[in-house]
N, C-alpha and C. Protein backbone atom coordinates (compact mmCIF):
# COMPACT_ATOMS: atom_id res chain seq x y z
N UNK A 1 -0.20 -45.56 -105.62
CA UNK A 1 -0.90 -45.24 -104.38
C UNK A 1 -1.71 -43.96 -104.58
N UNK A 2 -3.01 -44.09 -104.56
CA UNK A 2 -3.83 -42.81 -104.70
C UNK A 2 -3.79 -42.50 -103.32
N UNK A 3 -3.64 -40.91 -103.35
CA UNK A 3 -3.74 -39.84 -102.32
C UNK A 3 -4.90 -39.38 -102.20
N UNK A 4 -5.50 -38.78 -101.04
CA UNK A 4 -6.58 -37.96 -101.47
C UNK A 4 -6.43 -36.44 -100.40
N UNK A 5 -7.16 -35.56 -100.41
CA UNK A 5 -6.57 -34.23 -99.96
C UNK A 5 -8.07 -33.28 -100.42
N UNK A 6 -8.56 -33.27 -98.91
CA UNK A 6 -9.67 -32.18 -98.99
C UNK A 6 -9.22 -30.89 -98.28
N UNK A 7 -9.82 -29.94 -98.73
CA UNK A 7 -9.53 -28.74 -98.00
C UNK A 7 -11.29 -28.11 -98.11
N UNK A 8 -10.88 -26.35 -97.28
CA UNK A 8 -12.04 -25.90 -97.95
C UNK A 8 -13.11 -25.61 -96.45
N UNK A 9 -12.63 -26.36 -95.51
CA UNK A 9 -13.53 -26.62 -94.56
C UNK A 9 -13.06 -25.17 -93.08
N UNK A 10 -14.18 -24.96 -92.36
CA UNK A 10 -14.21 -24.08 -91.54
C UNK A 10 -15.31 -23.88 -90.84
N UNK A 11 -15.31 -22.72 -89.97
CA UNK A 11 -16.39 -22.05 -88.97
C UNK A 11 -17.25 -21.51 -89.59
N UNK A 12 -18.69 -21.72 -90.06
CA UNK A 12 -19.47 -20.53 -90.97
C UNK A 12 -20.80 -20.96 -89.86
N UNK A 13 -21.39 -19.49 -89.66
CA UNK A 13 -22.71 -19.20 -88.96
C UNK A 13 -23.70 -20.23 -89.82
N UNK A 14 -24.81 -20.56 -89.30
CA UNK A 14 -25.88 -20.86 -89.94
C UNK A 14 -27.01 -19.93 -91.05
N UNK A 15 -26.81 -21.15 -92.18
CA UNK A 15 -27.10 -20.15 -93.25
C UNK A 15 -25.85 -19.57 -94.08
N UNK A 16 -24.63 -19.61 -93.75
CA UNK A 16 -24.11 -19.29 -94.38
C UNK A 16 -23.47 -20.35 -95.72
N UNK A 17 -22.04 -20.02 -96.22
CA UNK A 17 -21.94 -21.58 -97.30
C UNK A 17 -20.16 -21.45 -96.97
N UNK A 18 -20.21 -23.15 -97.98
CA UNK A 18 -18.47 -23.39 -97.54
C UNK A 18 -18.64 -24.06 -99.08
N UNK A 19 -17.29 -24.07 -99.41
CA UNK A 19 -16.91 -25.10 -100.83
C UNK A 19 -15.67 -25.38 -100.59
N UNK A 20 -16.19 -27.17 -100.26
CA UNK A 20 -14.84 -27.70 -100.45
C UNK A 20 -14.46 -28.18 -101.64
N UNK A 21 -13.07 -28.91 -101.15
CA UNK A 21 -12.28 -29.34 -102.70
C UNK A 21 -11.60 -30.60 -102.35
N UNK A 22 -11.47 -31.12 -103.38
CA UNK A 22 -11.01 -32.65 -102.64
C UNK A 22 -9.66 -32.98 -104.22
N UNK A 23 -8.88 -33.40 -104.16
CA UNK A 23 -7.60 -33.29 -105.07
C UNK A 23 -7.54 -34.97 -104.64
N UNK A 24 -7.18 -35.83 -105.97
CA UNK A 24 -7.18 -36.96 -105.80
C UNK A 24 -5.61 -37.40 -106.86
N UNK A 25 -4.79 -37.76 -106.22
CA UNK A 25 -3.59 -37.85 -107.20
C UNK A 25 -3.84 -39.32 -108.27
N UNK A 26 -3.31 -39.14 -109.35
CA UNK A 26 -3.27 -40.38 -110.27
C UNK A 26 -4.48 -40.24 -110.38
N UNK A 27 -3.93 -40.86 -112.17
CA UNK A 27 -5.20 -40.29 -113.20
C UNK A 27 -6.29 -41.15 -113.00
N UNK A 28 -6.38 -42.54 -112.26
CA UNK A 28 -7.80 -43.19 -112.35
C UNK A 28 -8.56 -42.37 -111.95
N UNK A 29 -8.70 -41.12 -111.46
CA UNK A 29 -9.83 -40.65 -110.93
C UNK A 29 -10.56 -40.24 -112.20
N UNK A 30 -10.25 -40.14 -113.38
CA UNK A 30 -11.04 -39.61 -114.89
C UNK A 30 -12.00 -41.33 -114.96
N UNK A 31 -12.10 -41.70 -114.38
CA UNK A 31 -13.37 -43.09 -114.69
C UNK A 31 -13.51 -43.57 -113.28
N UNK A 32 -13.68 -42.91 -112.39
CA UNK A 32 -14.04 -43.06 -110.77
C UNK A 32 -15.64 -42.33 -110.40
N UNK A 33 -16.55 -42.83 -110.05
CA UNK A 33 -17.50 -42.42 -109.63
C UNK A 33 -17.05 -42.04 -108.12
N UNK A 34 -16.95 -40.69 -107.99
CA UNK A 34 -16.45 -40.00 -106.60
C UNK A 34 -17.83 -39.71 -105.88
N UNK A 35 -17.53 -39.28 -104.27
CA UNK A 35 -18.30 -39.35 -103.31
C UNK A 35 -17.90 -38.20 -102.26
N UNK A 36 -18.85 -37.67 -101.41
CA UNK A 36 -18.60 -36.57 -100.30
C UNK A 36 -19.22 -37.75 -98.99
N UNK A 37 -18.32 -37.43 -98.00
CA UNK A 37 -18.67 -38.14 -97.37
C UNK A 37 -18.52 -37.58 -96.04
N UNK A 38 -19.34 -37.72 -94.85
CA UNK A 38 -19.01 -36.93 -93.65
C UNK A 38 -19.58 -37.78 -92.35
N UNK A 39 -18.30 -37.37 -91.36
CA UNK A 39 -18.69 -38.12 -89.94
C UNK A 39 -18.87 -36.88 -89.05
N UNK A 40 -19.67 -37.34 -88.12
CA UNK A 40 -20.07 -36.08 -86.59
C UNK A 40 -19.92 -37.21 -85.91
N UNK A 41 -19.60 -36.15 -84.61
CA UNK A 41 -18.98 -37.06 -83.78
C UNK A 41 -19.60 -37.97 -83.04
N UNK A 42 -19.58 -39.19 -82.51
CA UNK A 42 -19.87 -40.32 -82.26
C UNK A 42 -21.00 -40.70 -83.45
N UNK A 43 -20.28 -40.87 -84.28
CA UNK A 43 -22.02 -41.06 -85.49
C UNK A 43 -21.07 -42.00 -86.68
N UNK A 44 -21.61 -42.96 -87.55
CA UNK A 44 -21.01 -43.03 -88.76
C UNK A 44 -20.74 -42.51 -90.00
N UNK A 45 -19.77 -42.93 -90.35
CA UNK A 45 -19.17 -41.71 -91.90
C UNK A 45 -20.40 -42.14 -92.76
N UNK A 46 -21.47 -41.92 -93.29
CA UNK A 46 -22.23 -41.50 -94.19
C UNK A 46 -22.20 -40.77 -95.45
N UNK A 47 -22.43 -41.34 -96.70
CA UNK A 47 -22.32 -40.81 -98.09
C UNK A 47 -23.21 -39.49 -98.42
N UNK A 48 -22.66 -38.15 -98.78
CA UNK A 48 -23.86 -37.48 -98.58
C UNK A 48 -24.10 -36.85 -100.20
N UNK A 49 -23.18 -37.28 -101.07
CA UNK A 49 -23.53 -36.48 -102.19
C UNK A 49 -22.11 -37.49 -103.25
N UNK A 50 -22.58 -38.11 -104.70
CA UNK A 50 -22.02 -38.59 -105.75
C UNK A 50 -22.27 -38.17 -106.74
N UNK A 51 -20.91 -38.03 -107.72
CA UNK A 51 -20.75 -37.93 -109.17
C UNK A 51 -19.81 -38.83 -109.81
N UNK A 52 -20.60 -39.46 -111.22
CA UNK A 52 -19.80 -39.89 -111.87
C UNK A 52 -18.85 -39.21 -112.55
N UNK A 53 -18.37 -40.04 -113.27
CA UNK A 53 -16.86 -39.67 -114.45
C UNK A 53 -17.63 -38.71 -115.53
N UNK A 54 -19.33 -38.69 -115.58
CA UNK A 54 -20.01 -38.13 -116.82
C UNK A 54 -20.83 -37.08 -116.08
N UNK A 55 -20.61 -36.93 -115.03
CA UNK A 55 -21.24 -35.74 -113.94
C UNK A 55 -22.84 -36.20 -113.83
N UNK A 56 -23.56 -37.00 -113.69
CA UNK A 56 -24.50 -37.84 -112.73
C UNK A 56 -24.42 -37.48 -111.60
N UNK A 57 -25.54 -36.84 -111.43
CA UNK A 57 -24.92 -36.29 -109.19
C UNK A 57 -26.22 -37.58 -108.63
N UNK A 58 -26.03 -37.92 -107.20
CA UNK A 58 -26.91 -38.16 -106.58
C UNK A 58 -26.71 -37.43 -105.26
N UNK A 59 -27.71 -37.16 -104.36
CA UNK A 59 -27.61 -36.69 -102.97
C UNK A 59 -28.61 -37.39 -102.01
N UNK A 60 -27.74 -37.44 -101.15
CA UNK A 60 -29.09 -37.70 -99.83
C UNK A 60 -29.90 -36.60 -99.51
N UNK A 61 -30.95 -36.76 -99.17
CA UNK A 61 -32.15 -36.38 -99.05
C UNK A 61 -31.90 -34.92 -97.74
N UNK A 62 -31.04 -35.28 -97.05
CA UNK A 62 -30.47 -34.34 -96.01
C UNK A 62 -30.19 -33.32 -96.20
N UNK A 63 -29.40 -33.36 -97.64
CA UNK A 63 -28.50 -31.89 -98.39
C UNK A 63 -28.79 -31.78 -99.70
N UNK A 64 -30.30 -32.58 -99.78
CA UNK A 64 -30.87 -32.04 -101.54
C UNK A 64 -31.32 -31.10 -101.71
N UNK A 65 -30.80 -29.92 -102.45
CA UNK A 65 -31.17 -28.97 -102.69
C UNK A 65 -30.53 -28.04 -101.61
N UNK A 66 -29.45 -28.46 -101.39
CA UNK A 66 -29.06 -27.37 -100.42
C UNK A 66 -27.05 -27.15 -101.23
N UNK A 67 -26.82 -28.37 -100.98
CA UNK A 67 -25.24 -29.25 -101.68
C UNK A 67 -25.13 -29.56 -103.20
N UNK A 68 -24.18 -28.81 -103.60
CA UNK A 68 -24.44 -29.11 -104.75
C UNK A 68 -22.77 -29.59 -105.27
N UNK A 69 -22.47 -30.71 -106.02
CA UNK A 69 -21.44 -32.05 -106.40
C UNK A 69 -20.63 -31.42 -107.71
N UNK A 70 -20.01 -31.36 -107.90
CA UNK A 70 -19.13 -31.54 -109.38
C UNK A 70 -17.49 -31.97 -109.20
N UNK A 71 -17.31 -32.04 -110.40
CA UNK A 71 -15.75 -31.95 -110.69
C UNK A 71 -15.47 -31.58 -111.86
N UNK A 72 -13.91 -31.36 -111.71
CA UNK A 72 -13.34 -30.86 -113.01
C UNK A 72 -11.88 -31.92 -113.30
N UNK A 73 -12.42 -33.17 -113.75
CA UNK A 73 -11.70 -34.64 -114.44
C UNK A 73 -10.15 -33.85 -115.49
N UNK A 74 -10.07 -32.79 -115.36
CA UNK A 74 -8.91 -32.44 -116.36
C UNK A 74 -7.92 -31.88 -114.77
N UNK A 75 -8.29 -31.58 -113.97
CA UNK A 75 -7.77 -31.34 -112.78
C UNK A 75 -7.47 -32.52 -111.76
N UNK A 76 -8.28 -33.44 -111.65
CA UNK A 76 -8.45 -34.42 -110.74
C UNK A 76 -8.85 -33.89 -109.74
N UNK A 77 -9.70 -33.16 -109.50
CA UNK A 77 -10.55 -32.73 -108.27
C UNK A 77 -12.08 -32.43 -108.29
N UNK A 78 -12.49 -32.68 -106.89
CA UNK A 78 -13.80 -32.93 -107.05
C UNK A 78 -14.54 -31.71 -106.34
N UNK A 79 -15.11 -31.01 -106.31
CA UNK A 79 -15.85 -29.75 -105.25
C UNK A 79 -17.34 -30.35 -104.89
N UNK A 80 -17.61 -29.65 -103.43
CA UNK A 80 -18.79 -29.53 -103.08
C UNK A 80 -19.19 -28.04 -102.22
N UNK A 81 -20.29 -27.73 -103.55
CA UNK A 81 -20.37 -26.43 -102.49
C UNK A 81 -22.15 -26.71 -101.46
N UNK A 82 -21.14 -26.08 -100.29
CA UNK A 82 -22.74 -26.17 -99.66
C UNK A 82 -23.20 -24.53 -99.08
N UNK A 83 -24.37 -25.08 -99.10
CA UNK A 83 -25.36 -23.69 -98.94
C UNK A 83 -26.42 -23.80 -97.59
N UNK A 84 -27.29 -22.69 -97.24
CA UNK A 84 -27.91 -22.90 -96.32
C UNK A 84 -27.67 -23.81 -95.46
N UNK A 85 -26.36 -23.97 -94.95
CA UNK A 85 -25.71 -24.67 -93.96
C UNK A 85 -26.59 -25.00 -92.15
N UNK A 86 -26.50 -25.56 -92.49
CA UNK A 86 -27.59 -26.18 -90.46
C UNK A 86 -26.50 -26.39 -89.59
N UNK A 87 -26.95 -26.29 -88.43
CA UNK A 87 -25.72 -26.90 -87.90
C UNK A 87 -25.46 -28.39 -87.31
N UNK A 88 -26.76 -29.01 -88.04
CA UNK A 88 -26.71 -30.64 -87.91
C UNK A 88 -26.02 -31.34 -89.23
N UNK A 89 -25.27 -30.17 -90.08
CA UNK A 89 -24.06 -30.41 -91.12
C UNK A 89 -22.42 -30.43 -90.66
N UNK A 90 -22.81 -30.15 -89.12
CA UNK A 90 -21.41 -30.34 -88.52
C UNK A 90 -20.83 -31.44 -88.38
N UNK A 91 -19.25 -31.80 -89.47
CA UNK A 91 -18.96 -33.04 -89.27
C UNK A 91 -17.31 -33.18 -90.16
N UNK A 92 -16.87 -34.09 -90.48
CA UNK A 92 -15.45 -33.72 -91.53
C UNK A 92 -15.94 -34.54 -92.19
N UNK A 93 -15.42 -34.01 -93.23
CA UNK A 93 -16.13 -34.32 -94.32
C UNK A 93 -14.77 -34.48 -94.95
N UNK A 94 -15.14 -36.20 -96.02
CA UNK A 94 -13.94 -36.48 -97.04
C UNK A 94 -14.82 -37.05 -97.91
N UNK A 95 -13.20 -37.43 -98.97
CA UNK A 95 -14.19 -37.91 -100.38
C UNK A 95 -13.18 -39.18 -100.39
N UNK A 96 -14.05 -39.91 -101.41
CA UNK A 96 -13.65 -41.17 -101.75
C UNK A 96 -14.43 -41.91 -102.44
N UNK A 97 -13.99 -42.76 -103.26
CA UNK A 97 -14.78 -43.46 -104.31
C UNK A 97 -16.31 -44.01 -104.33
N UNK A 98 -17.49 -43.58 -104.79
CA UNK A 98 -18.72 -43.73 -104.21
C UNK A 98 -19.10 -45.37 -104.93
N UNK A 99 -20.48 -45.63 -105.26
CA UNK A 99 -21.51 -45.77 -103.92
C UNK A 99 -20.58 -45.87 -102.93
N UNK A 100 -21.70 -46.10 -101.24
CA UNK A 100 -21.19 -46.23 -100.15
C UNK A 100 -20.09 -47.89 -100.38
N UNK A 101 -20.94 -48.61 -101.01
CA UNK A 101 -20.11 -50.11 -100.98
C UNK A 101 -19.00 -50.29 -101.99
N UNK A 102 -18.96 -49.44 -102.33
CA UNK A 102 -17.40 -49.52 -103.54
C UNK A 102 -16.25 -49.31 -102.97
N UNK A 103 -15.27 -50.44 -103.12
CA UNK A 103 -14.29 -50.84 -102.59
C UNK A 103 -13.47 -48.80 -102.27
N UNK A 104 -12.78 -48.71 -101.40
CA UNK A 104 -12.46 -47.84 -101.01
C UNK A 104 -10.91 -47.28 -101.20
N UNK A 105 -10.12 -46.13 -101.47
CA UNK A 105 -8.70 -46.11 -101.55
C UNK A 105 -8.47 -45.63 -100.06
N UNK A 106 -7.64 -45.22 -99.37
CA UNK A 106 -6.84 -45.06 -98.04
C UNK A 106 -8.02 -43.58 -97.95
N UNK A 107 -8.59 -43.31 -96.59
CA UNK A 107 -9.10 -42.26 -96.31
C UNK A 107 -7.87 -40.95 -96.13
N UNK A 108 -8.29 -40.16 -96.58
CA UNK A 108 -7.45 -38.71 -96.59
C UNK A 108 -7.63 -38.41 -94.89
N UNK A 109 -7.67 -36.73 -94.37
CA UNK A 109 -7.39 -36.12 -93.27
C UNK A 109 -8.23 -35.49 -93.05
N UNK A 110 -9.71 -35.52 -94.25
CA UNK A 110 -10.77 -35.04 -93.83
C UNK A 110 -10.76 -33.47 -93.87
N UNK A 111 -11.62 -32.77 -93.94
CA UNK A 111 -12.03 -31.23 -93.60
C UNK A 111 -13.03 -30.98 -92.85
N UNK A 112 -12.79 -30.33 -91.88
CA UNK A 112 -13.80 -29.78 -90.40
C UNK A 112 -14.51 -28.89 -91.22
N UNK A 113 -16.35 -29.24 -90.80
CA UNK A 113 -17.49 -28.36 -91.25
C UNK A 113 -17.58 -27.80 -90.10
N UNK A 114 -17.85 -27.04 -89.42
CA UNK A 114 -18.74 -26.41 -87.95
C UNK A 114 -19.37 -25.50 -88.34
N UNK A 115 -20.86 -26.02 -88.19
CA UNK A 115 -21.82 -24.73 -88.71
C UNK A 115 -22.40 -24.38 -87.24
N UNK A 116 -21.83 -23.01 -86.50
CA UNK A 116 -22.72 -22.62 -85.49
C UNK A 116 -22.85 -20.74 -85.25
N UNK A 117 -23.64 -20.96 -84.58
CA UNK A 117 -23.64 -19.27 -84.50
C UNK A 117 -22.68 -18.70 -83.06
């Protein structure tokens, strides 16, 4: 049973930055193309940033150049740090196996973004 477990998340003004972390138990995650993923409220969970097992990032167009994707595969965890934060980045944000259509493991508990002044 893979776990998953983000942290990392909080209150930051606009403009400011957050880095989360996402801890994925059991080793398949060393050949998992991972994903950041975030819901606001009444809205759908949306893919906002992927890396493969060989560090390949992709991002949506929303947080390119703002979000930036990695991991460290000897840890089993994945980070996203974000920057110049908006506050239309307000949302919880989890991870889980990317593209958007790739079969999915159990959603984690999520981490609260709130970007406001």
């Amino acid at each position: 049973q893979v776990q998953l477990v983000e942290s990392g998340g909080g209150l930051v003004q606009p403009g400011g930055s957050l880095r989360l972390s996402c801890v994925v138990s059991g080793s398949i995650f060393n050949f998992i193309t991972m994903g950041w993923y975030r819901q606001a409220p009444g809205k759908q969970r949306d893919l906002v940033a992927s890396i493969t097992y060989g560090g390949t990032t992709n991002y949506a167009d929303s947080v390119k150049g703002r979000f930036t994707i990695s991991r460290d595969n000897a840890k089993n965890t994945m980070y996203l740090q974000m920057n110049s934060l908006k506050p239309e980045d307000t949302a919880v944000y989890y991870c889980n196996r990317a593209p958007a259509l790739a079969p999915k493991w159990d959603w984690g508990q999520g981490t609260q973004v709130t970007v406001s002044s």
